[in-house]
Protein backbone atom coordinates (compact mmCIF):
# COMPACT_ATOMS: atom_id res chain seq x y z
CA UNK A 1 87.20 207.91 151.99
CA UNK A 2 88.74 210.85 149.88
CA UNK A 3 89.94 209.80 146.10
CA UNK A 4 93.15 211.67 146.36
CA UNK A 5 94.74 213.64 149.98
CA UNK A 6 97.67 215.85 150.24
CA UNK A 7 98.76 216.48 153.97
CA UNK A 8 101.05 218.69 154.61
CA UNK A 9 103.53 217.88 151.36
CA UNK A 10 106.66 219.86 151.21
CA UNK A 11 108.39 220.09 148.18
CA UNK A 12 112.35 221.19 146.93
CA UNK A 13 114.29 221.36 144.51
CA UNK A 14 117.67 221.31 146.21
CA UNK A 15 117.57 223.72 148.99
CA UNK A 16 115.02 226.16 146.79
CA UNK A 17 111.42 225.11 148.46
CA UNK A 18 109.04 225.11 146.27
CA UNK A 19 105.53 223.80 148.34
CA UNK A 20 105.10 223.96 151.48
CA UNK A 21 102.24 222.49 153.51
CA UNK A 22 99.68 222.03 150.67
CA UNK A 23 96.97 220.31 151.49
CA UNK A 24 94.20 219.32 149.42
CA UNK A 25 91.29 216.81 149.13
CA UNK A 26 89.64 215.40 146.40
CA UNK A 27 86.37 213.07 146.65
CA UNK A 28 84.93 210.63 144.27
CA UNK A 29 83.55 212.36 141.47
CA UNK A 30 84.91 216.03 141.77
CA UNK A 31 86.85 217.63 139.55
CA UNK A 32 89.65 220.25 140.47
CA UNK A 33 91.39 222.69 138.13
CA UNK A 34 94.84 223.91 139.17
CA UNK A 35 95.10 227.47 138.37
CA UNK A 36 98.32 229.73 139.13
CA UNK A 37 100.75 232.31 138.02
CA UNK A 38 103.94 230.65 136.52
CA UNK A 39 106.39 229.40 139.27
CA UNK A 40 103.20 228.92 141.55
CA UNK A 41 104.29 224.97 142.08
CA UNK A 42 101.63 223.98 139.71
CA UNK A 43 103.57 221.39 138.06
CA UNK A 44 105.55 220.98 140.89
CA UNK A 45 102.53 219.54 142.66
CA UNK A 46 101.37 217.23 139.97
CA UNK A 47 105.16 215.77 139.84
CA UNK A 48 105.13 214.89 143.44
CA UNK A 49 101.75 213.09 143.21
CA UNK A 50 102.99 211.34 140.18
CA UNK A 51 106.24 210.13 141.90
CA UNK A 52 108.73 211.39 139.82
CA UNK A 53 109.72 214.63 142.61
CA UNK A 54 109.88 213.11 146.59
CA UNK A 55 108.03 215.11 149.40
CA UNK A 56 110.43 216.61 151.98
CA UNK A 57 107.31 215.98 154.39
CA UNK A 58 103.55 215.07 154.28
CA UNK A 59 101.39 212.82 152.86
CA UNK A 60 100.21 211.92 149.30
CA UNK A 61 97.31 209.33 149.85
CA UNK A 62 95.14 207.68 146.84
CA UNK A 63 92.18 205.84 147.73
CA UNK A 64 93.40 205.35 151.55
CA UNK A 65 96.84 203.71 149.62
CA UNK A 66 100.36 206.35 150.38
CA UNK A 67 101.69 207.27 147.18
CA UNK A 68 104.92 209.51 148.83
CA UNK A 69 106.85 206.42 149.54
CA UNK A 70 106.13 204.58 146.08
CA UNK A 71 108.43 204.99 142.65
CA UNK A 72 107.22 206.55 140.11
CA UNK A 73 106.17 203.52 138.15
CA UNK A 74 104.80 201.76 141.13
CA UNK A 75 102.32 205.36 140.96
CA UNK A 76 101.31 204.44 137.57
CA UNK A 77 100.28 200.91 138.32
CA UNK A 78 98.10 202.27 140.93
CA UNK A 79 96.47 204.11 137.93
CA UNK A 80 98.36 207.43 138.26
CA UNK A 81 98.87 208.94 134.87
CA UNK A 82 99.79 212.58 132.95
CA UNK A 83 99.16 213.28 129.56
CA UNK A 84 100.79 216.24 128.39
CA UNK A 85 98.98 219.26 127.19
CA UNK A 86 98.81 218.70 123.08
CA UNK A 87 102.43 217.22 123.62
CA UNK A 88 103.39 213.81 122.87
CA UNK A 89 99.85 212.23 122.70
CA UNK A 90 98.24 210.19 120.27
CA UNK A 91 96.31 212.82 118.21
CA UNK A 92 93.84 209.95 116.71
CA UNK A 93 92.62 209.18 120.21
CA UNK A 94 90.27 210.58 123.02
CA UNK A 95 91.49 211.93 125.97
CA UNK A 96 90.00 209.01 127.67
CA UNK A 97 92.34 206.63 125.17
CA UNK A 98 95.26 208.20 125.84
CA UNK A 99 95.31 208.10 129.73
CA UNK A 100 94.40 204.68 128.96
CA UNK A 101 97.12 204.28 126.78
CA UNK A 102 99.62 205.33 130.00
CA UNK A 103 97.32 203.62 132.96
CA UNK A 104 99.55 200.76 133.00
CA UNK A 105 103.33 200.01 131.40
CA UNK A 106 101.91 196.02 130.26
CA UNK A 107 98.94 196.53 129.15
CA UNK A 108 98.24 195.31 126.38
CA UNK A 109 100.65 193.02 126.34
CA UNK A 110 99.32 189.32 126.67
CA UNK A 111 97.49 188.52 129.71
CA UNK A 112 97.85 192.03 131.41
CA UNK A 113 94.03 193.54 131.59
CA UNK A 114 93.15 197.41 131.46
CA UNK A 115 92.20 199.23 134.68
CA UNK A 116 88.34 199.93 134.72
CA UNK A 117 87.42 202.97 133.09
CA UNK A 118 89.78 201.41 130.74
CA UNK A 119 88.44 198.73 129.91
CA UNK A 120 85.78 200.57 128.41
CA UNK A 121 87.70 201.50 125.39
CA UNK A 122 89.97 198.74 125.17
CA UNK A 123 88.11 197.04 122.13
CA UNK A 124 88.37 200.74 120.36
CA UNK A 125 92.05 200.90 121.54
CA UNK A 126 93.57 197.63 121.08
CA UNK A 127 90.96 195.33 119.91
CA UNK A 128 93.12 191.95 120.66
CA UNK A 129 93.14 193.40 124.17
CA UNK A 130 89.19 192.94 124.79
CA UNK A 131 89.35 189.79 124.66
């Protein structure tokens, strides 16, 4: 099973189409680097996979789980995060902290428990967390 699928996704903003028909797959353990000129739907893209921009049409699948038809912060409980490029990050942590930091809106708030690779940094993160 693919780690992330995009079927067909369609994207607009108003009438103005901005994707159309992208499809993409990504399997455990690769890594993919979006590269374009600017307007190319870059961003565009990574909004619609992160919930907060609805495909017109298509499919946005996450470990055999449809993201297209969740909220945006239903996305980021399934571990779907952004962390803006040297914007509005915690400069004292790793990259690795800081999607941590975003991989879930209760953690580390009592009882709530870090998604794995998470958890591997929670003691650095929020030390009353690893417990």
């Amino acid at each position: 099973m693919s780690l992330l699928t995009l079927r067909g996704v369609d994207v607009a903003y108003g009438d103005l189409p901005a994707l159309r028909g992208i499809d993409l797959v990504i399997e455990p353990g690769e890594i993919l680097s979006v590269v374009g000129a600017n307007g190319a739907g870059k961003t565009t893209m990574l909004r619609a996979i992160s919930g907060l921009l609805r495909p017109r049409a298509g499919e946005i699948v996450l470990d055999g789980a449809r993201l297209d038809r969740l909220p945006c912060h239903a996305v980021v409980e399934q571990g779907v995060v952004q962390v803006p490029e040297g914007r509005k990050i915690f400069a004292s942590l790793t990259v690795l902290e800081n999607l941590c930091s975003a991989s879930s809106r209760s953690w580390p708030s009592a009882g709530a428990r870090p998604r794995a690779p998470c958890r591997a940094v929670s003691s650095r993160c929020w030390p009353s967390a690893a417990r």
